[in-house]
C-alpha atoms as a PDB file:
ATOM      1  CA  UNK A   1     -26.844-181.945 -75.120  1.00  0.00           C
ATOM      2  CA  UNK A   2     -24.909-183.103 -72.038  1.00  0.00           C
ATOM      3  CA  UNK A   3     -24.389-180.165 -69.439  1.00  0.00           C
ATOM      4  CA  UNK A   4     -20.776-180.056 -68.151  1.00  0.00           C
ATOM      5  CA  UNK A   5     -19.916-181.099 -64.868  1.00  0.00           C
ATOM      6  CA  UNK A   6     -19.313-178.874 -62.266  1.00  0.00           C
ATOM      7  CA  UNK A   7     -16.040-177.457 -61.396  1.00  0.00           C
ATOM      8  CA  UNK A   8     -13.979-178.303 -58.601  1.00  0.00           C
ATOM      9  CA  UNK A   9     -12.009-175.661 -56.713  1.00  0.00           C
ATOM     10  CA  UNK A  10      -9.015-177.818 -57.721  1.00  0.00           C
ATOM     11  CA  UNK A  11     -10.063-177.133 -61.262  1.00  0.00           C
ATOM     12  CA  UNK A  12     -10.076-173.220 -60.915  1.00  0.00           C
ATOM     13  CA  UNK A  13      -5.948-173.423 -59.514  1.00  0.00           C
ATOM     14  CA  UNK A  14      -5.342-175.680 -62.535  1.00  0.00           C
ATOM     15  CA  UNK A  15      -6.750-172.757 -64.834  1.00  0.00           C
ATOM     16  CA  UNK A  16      -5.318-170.163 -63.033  1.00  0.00           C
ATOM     17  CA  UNK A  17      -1.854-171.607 -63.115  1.00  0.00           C
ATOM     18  CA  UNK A  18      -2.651-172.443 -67.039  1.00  0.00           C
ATOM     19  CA  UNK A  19      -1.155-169.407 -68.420  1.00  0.00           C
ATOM     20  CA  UNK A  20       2.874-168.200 -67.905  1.00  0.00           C
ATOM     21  CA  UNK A  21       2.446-164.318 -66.477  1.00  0.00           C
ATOM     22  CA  UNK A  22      -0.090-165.814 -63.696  1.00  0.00           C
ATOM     23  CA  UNK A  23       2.021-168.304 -63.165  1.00  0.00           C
ATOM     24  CA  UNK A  24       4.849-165.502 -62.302  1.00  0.00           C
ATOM     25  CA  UNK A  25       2.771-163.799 -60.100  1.00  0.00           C
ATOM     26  CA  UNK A  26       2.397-167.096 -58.230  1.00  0.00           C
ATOM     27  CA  UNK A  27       6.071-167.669 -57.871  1.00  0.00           C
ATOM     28  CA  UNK A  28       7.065-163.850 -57.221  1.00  0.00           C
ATOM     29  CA  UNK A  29       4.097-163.455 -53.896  1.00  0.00           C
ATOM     30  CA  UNK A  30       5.971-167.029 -52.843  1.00  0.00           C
ATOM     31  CA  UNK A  31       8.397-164.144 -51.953  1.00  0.00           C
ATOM     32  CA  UNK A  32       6.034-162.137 -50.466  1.00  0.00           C
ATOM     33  CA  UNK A  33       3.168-160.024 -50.667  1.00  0.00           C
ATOM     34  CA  UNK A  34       3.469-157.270 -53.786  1.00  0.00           C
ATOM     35  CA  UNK A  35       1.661-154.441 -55.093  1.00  0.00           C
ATOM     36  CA  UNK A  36       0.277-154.165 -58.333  1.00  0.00           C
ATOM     37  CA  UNK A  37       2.515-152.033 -59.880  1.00  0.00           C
ATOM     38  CA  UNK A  38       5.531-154.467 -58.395  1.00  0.00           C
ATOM     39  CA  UNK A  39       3.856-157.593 -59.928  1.00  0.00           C
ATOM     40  CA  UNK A  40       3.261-155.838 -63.221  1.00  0.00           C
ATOM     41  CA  UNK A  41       6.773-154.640 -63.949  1.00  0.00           C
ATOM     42  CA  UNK A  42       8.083-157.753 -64.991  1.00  0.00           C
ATOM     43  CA  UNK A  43       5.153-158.376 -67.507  1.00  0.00           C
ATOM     44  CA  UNK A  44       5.006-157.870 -71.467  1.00  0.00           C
ATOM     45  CA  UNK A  45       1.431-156.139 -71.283  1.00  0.00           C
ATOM     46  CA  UNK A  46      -0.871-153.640 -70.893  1.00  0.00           C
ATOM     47  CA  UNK A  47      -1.905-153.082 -67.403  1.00  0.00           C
ATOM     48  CA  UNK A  48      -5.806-153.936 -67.958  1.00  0.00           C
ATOM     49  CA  UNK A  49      -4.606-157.501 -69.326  1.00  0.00           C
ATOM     50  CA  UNK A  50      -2.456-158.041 -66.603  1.00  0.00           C
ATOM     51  CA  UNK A  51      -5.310-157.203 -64.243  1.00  0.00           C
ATOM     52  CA  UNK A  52      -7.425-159.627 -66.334  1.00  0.00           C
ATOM     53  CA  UNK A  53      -4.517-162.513 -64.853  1.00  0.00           C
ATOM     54  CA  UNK A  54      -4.894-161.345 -61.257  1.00  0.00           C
ATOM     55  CA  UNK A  55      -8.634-161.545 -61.366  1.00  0.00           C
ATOM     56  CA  UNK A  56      -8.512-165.511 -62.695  1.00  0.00           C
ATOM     57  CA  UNK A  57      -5.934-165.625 -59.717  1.00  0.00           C
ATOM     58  CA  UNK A  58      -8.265-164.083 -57.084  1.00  0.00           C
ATOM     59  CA  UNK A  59     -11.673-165.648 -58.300  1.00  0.00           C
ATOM     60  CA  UNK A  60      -9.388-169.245 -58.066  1.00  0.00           C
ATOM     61  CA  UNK A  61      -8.471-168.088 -54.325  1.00  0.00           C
ATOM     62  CA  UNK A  62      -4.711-168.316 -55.636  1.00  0.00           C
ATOM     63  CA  UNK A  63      -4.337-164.928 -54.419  1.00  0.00           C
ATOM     64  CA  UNK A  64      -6.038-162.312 -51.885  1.00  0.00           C
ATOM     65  CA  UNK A  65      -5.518-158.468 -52.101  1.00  0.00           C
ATOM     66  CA  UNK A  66      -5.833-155.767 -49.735  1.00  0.00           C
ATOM     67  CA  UNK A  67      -6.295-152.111 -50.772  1.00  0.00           C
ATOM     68  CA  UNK A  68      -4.316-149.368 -48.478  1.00  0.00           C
ATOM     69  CA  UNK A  69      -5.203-145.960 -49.907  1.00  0.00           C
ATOM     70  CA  UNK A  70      -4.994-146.279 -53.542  1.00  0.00           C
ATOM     71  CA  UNK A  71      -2.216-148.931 -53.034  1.00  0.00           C
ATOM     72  CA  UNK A  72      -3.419-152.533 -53.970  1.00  0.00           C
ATOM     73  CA  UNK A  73      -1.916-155.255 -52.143  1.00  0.00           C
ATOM     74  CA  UNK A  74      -1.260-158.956 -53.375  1.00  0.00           C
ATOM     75  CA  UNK A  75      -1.256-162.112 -51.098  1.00  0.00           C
ATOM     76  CA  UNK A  76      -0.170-165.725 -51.903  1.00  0.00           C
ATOM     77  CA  UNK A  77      -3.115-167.716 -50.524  1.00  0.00           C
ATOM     78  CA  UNK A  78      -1.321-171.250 -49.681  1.00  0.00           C
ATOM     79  CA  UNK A  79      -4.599-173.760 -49.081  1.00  0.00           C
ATOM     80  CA  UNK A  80      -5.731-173.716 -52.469  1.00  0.00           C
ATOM     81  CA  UNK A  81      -1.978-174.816 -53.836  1.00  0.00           C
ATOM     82  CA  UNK A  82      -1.535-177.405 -51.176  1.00  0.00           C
ATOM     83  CA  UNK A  83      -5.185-179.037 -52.176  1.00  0.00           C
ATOM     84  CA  UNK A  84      -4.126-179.002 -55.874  1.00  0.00           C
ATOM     85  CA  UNK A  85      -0.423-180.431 -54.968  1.00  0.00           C
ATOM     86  CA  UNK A  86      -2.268-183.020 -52.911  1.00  0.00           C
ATOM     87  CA  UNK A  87      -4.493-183.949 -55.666  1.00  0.00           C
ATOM     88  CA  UNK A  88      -1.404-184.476 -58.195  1.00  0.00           C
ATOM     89  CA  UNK A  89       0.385-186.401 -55.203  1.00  0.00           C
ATOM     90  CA  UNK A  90      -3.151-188.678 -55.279  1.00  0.00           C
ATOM     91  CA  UNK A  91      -2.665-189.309 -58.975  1.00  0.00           C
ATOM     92  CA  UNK A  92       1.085-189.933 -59.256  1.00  0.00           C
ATOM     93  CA  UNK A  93       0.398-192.687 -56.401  1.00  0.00           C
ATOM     94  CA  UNK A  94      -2.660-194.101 -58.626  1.00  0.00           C
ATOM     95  CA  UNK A  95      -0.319-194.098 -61.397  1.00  0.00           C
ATOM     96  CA  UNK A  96       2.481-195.612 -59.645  1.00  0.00           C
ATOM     97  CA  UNK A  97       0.524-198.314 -58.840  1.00  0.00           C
ATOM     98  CA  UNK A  98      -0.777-198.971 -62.274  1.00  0.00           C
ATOM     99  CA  UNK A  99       2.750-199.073 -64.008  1.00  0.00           C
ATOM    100  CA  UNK A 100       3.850-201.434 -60.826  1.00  0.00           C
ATOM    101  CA  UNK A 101       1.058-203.683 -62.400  1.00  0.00           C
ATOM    102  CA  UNK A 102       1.949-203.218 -65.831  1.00  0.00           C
ATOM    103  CA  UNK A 103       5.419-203.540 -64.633  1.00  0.00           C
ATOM    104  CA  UNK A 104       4.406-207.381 -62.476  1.00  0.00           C
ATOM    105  CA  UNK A 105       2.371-208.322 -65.806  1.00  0.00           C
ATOM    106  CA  UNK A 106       5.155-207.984 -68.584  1.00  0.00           C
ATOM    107  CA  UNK A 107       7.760-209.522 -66.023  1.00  0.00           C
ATOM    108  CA  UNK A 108       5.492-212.940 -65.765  1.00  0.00           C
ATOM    109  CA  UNK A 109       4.745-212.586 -69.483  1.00  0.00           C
ATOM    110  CA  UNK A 110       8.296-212.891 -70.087  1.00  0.00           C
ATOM    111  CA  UNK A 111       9.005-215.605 -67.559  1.00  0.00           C
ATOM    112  CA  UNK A 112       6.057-217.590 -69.216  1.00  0.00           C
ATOM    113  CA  UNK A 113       7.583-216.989 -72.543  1.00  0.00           C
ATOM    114  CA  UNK A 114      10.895-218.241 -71.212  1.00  0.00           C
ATOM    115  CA  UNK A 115       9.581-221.489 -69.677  1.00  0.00           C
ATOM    116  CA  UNK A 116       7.714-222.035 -73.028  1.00  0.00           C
END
């Protein structure tokens, strides 16, 4: 049996931002920094699964909290978002280039099948 390879950091943003409610959470800390109760409000389930979505968030580094009391404070954390939009900037380039190709390669097809 193979053993999988090992995730990439990239890989844990892509999971966390797999699912709609953490995806939410993403966009509403893009605003600014939110408690739990703030961040749950909007969200169509129990509190202990919500919590379940702000772990995969934290344990991607998506999001930081800070605890005040008995007040628990949510961060956007930026560096892991920028890596994975630089990664999907990486591929749309690769891909670019490839359909350029595929583009050049069906364009002299056609101009041989012309001549011929």
């Amino acid at each position: 049996m193979r053993s999988q390879p090992a995730r990439r950091p990239v890989d844990h943003v892509f999971h966390a931002l797999a699912h709609p409610a953490r995806v939410r959470v993403v966009e509403q800390l893009g605003r600014g920094p939110a408690s739990v109760t703030e961040l749950a409000a909007p969200a169509q389930m129990s509190l202990p699964a919500f919590m379940q979505h702000l772990k995969v968030l934290e344990q991607a580094g998506v999001v930081r909290s800070d605890k005040a009391g008995r007040v628990r404070t949510y961060h956007l954390e930026a560096a892991p978002l920028v890596e994975a939009s630089g990664w999907l900037a990486q591929q749309r380039r690769m891909w670019e280039r490839r359909l350029d190709q595929l583009d050049e390669y069906v364009r002299s097809m056609k101009e041989l099948e012309d001549e011929g």
